[in-house]
PDB file of N, CA and C in Angstrom:
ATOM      1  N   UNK A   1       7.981 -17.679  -0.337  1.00  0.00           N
ATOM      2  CA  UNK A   1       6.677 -17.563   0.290  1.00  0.00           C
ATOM      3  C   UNK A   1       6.583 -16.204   0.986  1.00  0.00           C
ATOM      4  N   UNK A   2       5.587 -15.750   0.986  1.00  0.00           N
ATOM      5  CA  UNK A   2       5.335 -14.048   1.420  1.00  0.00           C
ATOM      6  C   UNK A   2       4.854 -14.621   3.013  1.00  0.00           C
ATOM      7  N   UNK A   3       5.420 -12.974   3.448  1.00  0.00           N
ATOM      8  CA  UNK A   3       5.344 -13.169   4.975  1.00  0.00           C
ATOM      9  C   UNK A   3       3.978 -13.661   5.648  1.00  0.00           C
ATOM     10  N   UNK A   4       3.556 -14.170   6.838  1.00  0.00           N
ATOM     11  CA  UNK A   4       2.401 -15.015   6.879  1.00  0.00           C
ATOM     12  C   UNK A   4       1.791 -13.794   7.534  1.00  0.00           C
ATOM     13  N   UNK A   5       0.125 -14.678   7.632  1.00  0.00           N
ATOM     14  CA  UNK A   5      -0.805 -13.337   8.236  1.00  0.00           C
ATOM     15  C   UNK A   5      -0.509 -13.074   9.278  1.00  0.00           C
ATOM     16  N   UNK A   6       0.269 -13.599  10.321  1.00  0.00           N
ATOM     17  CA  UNK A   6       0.418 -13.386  11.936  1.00  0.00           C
ATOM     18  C   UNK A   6       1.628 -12.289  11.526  1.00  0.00           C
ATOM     19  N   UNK A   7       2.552 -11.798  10.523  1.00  0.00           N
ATOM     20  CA  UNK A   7       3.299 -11.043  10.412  1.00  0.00           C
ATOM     21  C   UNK A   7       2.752  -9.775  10.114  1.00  0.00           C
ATOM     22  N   UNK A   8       1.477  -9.765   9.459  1.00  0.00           N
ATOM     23  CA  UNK A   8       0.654  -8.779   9.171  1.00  0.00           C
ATOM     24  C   UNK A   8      -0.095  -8.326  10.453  1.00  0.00           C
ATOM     25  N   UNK A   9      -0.518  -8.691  10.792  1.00  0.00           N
ATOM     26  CA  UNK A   9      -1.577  -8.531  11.794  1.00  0.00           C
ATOM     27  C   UNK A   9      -0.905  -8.037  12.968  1.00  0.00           C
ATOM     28  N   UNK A  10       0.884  -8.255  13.352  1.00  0.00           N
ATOM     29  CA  UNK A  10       1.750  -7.739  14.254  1.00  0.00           C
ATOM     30  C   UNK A  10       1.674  -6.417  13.909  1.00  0.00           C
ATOM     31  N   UNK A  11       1.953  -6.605  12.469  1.00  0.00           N
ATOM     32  CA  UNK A  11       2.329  -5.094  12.203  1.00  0.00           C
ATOM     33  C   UNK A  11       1.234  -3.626  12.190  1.00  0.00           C
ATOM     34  N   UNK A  12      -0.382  -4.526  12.177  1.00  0.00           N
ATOM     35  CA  UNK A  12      -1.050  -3.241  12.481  1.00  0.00           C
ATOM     36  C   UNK A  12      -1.734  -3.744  13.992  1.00  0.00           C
ATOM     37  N   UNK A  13      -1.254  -4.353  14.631  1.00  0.00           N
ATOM     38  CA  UNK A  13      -1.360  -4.280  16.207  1.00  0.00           C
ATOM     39  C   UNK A  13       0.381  -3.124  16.710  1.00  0.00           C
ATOM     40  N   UNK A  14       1.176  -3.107  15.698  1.00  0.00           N
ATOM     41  CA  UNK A  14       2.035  -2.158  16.202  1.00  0.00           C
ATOM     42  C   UNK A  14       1.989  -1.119  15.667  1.00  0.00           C
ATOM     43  N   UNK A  15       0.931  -0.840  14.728  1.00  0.00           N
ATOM     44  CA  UNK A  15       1.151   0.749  14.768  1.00  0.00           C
ATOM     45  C   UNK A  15       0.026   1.663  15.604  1.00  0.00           C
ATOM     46  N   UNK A  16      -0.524   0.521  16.395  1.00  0.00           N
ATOM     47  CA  UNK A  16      -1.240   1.654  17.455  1.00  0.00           C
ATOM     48  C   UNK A  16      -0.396   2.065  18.422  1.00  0.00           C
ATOM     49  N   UNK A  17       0.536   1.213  18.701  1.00  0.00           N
ATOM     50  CA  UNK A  17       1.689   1.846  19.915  1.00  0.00           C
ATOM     51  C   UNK A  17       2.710   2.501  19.724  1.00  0.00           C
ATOM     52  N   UNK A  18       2.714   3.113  18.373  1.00  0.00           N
ATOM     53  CA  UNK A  18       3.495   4.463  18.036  1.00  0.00           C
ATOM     54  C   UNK A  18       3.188   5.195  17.915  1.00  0.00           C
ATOM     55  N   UNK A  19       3.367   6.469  18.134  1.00  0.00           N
ATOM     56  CA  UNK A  19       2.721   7.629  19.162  1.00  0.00           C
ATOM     57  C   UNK A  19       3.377   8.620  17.461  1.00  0.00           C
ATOM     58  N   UNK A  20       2.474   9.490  17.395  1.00  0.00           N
ATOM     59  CA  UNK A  20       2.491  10.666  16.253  1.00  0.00           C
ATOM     60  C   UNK A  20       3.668  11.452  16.167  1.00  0.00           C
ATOM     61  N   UNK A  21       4.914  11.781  15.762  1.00  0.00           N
ATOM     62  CA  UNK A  21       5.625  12.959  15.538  1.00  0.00           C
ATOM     63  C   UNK A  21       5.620  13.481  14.503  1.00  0.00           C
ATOM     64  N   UNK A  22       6.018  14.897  14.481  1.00  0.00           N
ATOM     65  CA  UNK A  22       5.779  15.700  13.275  1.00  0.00           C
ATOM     66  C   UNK A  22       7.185  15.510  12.591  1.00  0.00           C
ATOM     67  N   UNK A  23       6.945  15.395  11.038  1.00  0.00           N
ATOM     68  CA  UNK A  23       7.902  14.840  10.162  1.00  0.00           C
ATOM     69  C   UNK A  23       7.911  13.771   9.524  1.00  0.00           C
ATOM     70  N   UNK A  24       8.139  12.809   9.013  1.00  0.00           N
ATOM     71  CA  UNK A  24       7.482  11.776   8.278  1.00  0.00           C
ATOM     72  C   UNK A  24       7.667  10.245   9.435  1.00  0.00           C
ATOM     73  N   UNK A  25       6.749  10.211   9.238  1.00  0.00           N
ATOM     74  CA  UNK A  25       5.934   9.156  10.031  1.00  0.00           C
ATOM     75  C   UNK A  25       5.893   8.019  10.417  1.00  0.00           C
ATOM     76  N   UNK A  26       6.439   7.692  11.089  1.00  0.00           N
ATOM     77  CA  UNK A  26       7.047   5.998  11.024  1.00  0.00           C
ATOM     78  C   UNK A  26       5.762   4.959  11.230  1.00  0.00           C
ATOM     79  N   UNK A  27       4.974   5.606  11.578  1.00  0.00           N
ATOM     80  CA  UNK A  27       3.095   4.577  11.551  1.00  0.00           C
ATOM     81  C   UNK A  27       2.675   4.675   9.876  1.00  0.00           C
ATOM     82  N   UNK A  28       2.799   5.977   9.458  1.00  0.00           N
ATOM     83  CA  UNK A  28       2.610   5.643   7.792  1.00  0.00           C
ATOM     84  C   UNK A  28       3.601   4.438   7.322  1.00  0.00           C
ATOM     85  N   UNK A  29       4.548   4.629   7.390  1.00  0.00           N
ATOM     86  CA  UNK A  29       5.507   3.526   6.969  1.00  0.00           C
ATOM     87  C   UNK A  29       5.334   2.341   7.491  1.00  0.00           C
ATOM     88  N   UNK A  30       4.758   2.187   8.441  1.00  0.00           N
ATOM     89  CA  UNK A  30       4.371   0.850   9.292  1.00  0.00           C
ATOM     90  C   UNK A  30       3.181   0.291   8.070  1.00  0.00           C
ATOM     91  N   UNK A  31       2.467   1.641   8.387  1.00  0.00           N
ATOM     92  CA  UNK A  31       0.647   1.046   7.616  1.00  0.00           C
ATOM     93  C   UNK A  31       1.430   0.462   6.102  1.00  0.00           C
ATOM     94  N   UNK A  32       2.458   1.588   5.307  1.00  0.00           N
ATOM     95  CA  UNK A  32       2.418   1.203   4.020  1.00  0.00           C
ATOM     96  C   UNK A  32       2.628  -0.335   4.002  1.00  0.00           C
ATOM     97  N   UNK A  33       3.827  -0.761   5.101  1.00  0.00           N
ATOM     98  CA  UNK A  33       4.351  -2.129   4.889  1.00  0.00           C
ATOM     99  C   UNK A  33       3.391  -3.200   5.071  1.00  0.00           C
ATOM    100  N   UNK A  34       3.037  -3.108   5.990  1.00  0.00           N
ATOM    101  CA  UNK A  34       1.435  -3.743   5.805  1.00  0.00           C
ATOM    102  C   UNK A  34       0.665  -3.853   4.836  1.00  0.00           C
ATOM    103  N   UNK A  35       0.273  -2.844   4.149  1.00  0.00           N
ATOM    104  CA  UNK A  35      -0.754  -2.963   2.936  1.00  0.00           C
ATOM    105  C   UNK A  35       0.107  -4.214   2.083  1.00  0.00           C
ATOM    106  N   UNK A  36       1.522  -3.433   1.503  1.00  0.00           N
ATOM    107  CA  UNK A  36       2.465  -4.563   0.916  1.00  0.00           C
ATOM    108  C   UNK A  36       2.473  -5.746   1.093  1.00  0.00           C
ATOM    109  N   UNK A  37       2.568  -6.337   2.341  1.00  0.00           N
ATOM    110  CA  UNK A  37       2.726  -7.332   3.109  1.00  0.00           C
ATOM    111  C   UNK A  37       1.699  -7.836   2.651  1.00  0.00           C
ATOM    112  N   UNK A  38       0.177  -7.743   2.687  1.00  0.00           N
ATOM    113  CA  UNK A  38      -1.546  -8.027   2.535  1.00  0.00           C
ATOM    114  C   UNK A  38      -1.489  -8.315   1.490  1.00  0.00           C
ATOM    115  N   UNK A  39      -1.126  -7.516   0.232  1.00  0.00           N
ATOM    116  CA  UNK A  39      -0.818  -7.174  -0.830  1.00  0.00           C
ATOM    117  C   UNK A  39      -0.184  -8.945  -1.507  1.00  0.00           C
ATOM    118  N   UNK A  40       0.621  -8.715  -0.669  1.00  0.00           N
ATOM    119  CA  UNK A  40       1.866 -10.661  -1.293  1.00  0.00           C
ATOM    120  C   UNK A  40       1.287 -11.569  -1.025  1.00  0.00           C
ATOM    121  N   UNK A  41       0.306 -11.568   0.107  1.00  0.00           N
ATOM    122  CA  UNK A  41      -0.119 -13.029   0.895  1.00  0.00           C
ATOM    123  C   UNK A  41      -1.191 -13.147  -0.265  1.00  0.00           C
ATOM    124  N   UNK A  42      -2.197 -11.816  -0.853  1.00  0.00           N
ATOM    125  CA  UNK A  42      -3.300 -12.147  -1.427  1.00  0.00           C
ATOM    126  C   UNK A  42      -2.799 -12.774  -2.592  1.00  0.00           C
ATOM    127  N   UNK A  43      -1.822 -12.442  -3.663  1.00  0.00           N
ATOM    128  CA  UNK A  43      -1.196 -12.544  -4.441  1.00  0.00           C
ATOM    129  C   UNK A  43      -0.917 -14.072  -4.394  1.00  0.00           C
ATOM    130  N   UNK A  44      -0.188 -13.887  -3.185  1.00  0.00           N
ATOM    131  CA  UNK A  44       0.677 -15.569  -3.578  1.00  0.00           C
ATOM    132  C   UNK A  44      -0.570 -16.759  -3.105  1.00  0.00           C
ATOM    133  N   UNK A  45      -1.606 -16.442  -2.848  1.00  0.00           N
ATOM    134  CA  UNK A  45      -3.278 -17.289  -2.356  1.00  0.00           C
ATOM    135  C   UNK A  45      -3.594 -17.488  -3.835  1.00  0.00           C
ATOM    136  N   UNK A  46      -2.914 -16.114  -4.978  1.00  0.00           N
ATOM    137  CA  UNK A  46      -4.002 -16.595  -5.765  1.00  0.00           C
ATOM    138  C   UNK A  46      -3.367 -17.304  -6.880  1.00  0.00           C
ATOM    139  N   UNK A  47      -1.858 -17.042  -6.985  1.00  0.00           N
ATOM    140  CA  UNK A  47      -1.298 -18.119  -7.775  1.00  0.00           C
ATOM    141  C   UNK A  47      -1.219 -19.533  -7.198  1.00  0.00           C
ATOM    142  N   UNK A  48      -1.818 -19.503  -5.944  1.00  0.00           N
ATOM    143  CA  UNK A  48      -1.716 -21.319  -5.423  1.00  0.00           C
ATOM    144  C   UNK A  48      -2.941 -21.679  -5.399  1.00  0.00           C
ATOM    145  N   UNK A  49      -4.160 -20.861  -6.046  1.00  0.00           N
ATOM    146  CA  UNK A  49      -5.603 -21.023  -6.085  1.00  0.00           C
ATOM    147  C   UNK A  49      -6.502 -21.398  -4.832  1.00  0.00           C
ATOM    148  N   UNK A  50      -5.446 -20.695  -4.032  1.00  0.00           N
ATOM    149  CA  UNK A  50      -6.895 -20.800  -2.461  1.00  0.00           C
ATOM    150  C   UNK A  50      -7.288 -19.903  -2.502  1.00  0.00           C
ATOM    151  N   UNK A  51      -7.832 -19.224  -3.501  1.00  0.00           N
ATOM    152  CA  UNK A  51      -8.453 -17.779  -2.695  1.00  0.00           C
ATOM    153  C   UNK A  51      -9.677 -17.709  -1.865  1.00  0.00           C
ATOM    154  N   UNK A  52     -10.438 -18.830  -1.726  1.00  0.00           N
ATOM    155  CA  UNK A  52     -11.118 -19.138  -1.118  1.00  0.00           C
ATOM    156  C   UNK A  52     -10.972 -18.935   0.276  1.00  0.00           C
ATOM    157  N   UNK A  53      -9.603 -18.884   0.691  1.00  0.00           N
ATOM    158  CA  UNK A  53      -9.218 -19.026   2.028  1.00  0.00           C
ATOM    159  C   UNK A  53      -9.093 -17.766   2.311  1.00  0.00           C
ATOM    160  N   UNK A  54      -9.058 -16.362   1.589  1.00  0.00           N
ATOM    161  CA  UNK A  54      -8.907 -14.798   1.938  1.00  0.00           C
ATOM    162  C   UNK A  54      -9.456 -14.552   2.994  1.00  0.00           C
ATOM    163  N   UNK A  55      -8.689 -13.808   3.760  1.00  0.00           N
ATOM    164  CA  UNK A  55      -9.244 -13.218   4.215  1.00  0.00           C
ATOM    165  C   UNK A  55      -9.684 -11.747   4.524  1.00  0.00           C
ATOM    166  N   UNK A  56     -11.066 -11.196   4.443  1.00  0.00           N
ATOM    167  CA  UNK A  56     -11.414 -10.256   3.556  1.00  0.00           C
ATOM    168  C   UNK A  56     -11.053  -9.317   4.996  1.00  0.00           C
ATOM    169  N   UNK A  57     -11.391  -9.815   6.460  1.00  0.00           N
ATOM    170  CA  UNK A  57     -11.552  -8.491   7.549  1.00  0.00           C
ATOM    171  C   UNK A  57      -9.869  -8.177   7.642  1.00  0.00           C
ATOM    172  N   UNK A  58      -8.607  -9.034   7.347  1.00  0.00           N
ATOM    173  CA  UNK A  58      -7.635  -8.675   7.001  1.00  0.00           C
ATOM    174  C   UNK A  58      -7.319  -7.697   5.981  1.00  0.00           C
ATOM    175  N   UNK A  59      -7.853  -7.868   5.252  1.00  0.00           N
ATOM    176  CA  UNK A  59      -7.816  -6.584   3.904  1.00  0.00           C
ATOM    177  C   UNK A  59      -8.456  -5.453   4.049  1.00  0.00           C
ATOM    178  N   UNK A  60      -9.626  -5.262   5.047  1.00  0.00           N
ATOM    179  CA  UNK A  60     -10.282  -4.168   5.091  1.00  0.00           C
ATOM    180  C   UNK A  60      -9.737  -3.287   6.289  1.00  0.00           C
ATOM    181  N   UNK A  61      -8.612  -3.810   7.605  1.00  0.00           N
ATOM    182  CA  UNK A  61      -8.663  -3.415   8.306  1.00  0.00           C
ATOM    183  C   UNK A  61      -7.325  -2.761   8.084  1.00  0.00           C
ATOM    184  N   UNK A  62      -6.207  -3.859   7.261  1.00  0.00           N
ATOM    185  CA  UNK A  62      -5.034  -2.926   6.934  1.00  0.00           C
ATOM    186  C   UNK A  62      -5.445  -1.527   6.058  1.00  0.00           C
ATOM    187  N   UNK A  63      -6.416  -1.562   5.239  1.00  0.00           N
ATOM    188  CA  UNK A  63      -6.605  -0.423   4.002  1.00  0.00           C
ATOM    189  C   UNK A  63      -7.356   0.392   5.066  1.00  0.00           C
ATOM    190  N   UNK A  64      -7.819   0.577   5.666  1.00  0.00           N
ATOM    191  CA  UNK A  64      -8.981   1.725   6.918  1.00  0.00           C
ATOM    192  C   UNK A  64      -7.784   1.990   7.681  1.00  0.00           C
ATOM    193  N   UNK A  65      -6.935   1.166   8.325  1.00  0.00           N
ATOM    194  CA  UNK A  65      -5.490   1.654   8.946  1.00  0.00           C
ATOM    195  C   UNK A  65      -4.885   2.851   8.107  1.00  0.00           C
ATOM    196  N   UNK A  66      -4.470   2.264   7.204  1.00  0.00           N
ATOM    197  CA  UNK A  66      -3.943   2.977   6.058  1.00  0.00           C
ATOM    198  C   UNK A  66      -4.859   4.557   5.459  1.00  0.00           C
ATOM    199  N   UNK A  67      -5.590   4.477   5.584  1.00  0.00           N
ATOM    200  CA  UNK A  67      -6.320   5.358   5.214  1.00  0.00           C
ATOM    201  C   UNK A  67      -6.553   6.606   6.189  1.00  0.00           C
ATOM    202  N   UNK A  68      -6.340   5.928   7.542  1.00  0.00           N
ATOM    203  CA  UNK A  68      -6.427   6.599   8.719  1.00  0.00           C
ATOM    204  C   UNK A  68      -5.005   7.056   8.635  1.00  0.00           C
ATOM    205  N   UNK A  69      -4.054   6.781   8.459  1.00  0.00           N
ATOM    206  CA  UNK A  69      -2.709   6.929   8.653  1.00  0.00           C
ATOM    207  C   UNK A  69      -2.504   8.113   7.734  1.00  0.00           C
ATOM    208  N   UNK A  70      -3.048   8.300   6.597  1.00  0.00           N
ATOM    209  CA  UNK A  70      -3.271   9.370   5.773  1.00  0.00           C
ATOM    210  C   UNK A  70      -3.437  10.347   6.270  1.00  0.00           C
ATOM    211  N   UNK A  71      -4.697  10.305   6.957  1.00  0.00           N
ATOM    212  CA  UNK A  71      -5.436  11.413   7.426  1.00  0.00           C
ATOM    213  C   UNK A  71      -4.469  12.362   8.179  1.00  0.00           C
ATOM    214  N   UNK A  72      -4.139  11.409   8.938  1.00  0.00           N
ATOM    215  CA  UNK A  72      -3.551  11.972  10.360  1.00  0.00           C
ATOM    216  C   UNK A  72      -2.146  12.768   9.765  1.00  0.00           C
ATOM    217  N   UNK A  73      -1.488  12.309   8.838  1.00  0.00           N
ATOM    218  CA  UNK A  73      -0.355  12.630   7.990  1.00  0.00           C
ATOM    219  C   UNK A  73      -1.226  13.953   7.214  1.00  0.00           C
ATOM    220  N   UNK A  74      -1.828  13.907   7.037  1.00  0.00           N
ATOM    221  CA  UNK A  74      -2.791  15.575   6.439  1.00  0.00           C
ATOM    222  C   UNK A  74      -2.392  15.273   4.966  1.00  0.00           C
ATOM    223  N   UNK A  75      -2.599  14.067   4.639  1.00  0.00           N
ATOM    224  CA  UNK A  75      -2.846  13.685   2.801  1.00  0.00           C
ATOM    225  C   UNK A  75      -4.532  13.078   2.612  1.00  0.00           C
ATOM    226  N   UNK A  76      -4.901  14.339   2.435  1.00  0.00           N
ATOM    227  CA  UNK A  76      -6.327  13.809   2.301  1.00  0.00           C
ATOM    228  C   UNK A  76      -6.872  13.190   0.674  1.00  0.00           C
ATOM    229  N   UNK A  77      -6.385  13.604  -0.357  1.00  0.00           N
ATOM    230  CA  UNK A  77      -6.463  12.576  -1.438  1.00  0.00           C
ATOM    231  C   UNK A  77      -5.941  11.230  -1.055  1.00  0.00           C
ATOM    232  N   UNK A  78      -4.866  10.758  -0.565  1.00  0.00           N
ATOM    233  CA  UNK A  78      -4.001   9.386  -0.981  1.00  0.00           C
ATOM    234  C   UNK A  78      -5.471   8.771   0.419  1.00  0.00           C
ATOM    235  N   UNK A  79      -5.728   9.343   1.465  1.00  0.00           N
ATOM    236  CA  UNK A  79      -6.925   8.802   2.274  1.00  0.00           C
ATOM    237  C   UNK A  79      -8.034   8.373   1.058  1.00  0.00           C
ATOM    238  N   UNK A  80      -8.218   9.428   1.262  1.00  0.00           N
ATOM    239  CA  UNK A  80     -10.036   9.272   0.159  1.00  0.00           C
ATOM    240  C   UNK A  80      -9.399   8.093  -1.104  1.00  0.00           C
ATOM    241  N   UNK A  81      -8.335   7.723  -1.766  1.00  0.00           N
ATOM    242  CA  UNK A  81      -8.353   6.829  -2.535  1.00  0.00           C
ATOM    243  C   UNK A  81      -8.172   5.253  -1.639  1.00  0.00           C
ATOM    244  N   UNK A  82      -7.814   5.337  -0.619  1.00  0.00           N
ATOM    245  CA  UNK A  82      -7.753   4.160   0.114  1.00  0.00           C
ATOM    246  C   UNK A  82      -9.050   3.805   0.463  1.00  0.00           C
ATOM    247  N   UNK A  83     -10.003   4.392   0.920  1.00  0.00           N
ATOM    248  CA  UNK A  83     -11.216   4.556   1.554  1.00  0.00           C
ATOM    249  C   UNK A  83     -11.984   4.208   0.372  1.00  0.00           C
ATOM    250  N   UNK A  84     -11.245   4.460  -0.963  1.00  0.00           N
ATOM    251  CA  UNK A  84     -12.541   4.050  -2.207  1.00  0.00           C
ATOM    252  C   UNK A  84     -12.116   2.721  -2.380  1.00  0.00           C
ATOM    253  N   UNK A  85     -11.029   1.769  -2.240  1.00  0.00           N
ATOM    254  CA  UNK A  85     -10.624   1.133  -2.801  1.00  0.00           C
ATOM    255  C   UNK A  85     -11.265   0.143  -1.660  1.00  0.00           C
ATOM    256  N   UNK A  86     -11.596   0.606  -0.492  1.00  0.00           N
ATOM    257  CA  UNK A  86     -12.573  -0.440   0.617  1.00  0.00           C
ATOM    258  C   UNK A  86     -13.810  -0.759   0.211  1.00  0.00           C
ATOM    259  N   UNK A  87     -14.811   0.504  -0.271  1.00  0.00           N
ATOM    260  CA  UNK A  87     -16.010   0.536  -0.972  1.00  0.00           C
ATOM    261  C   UNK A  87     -16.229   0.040  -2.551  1.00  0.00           C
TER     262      UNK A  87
END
């Protein structure tokens, strides 16, 4: 069973309390694991056929995290493809 949503939702309530250093990024790596994480729960909802139960402001807020996490990392393509994949 993939990690539950309260494991997700820790993880982008913790990457606001890591603070920016220059060099690779431990909030990108936070955001990526997250997306992943979002990524399994949706997955494993849909081989047990609840998808009914998604939840969508979970999916939009890890991928806008993520997208933001880009930015700030100064990868402005891998942003702009996260940001399309919201729209």
């Amino acid at each position: 069973m993939p990690l539950s949503l309260i494991t997700i939702i820790y993880l982008n309530i913790a990457l606001t309390t890591l603070t920016f250093k220059p060099g690779p990024s431990p909030v990108l790596d936070k955001a990526k694991e997250a997306g992943r994480r979002e990524r399994a729960v949706v997955k494993y909802r849909e081989q047990r056929g609840v998808v009914e139960s998604m939840n969508i402001d979970l999916t939009f807020t890890v991928l806008f995290n993520l997208a933001q996490q880009y930015m700030t990392n100064e990868m402005p393509n891998e942003a702009l493809n996260t940001y399309k994949i919201i729209v």
